[in-house]
C-alpha atoms as a PDB file:
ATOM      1  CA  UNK A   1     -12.700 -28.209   1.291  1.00  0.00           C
ATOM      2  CA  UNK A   2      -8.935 -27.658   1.256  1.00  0.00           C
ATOM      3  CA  UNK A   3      -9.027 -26.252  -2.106  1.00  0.00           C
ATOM      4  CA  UNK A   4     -12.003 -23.867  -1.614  1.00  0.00           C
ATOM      5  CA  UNK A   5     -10.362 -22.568   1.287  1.00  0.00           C
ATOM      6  CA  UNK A   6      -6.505 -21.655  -0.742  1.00  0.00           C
ATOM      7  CA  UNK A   7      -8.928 -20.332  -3.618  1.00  0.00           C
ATOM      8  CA  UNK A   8     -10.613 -17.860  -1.156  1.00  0.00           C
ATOM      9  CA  UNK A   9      -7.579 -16.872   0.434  1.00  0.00           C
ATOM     10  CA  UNK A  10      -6.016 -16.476  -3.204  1.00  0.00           C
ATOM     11  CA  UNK A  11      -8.990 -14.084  -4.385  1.00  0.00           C
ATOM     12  CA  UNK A  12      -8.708 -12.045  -0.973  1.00  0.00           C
ATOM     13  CA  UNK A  13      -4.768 -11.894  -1.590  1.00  0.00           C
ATOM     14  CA  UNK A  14      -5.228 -10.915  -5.072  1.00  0.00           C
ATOM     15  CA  UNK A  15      -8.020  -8.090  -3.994  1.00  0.00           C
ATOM     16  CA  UNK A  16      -5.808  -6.267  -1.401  1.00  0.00           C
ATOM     17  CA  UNK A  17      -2.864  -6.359  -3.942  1.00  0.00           C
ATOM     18  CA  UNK A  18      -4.920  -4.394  -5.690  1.00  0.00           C
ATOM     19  CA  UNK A  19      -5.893  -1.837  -3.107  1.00  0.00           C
ATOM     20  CA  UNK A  20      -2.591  -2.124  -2.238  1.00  0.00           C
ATOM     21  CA  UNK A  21      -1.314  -0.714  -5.261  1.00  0.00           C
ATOM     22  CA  UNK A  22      -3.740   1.727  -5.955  1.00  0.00           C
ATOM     23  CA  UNK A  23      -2.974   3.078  -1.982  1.00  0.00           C
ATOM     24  CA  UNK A  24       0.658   2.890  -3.057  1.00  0.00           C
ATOM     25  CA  UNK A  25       0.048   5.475  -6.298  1.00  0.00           C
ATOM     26  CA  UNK A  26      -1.943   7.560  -4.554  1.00  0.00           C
ATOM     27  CA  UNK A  27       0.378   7.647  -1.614  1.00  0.00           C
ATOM     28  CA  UNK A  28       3.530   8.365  -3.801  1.00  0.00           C
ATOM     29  CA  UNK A  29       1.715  11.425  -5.446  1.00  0.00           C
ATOM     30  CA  UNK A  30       0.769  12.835  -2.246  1.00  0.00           C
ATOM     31  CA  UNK A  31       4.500  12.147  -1.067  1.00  0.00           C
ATOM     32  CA  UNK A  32       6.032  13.837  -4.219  1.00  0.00           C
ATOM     33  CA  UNK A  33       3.154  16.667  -4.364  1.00  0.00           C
ATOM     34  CA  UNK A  34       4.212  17.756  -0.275  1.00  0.00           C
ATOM     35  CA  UNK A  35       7.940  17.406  -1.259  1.00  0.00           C
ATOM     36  CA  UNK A  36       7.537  19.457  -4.308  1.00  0.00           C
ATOM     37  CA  UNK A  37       5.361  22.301  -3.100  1.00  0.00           C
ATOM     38  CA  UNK A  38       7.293  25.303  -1.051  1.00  0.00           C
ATOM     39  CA  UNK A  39       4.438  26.049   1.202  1.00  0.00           C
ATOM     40  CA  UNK A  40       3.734  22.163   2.451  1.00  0.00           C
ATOM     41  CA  UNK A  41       4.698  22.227   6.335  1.00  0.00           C
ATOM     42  CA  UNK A  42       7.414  19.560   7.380  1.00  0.00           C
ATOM     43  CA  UNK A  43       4.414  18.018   9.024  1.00  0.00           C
ATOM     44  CA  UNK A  44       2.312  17.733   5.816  1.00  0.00           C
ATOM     45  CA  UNK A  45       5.866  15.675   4.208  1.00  0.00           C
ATOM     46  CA  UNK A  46       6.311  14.152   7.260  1.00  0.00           C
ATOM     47  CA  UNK A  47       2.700  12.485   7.078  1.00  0.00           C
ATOM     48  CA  UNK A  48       3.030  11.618   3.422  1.00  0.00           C
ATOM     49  CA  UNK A  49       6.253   9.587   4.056  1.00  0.00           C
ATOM     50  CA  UNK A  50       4.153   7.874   6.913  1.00  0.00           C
ATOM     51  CA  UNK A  51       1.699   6.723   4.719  1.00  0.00           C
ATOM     52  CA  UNK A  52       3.842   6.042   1.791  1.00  0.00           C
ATOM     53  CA  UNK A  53       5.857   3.709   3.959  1.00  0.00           C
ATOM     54  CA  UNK A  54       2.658   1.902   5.428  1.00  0.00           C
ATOM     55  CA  UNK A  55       1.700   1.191   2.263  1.00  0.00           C
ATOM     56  CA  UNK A  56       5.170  -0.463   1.434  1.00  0.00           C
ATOM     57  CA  UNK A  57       4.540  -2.418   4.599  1.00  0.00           C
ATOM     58  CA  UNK A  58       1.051  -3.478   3.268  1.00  0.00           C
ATOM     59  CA  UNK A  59       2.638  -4.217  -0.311  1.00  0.00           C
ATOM     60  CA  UNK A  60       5.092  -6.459   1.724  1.00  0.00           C
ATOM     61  CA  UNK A  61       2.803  -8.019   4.025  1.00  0.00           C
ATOM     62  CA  UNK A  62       0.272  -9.162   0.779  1.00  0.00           C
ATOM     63  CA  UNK A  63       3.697 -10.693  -1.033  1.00  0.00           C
ATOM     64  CA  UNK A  64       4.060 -12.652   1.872  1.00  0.00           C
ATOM     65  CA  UNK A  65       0.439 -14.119   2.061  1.00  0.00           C
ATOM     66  CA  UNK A  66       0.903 -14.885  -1.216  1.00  0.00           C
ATOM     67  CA  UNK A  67       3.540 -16.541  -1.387  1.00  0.00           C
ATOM     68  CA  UNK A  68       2.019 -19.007   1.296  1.00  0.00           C
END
C-alpha cells in the first residue's frame, strides 16, 4: 500500500513539474515582453515579476516534494 501511495505522489510531483515549467516559460516571456516594450505601465512589469517569482516559488516548492 506503501508503495502505491510514493508512486502516486511521484506521478502528481512529476505532473506539476511539468506545469510548473511550462508556467515558468510562459511567465518569463511575459516578464521580458513588459520589460522590453516602451508603452508597458510599471504596473503591467510589476505584475509580470509577480508571477514570474510565484512560479519560482512553485518550481521550488515541487523540488522539495520531490525530493521527499
Amino acid at each position: 500500500m506503501s508503495e502505491r501511495i510514493n508512486v502516486g505522489v511521484a506521478a502528481y510531483a512529476a505532473g506539476a513539474a511539468i506545469q510548473a515549467g511550462v508556467n515558468a516559460a510562459v511567465a518569463s516571456i511575459r516578464y521580458d515582453r513588459a520589460r522590453a516594450s516602451q508603452r508597458a505601465s510599471l504596473a503591467t512589469i510589476h505584475d509580470a515579476f509577480l508571477e514570474r517569482a510565484r512560479v519560482q516559488v512553485a518550481q521550488r516548492n515541487i523540488r522539495i516534494l520531490l525530493d521527499l
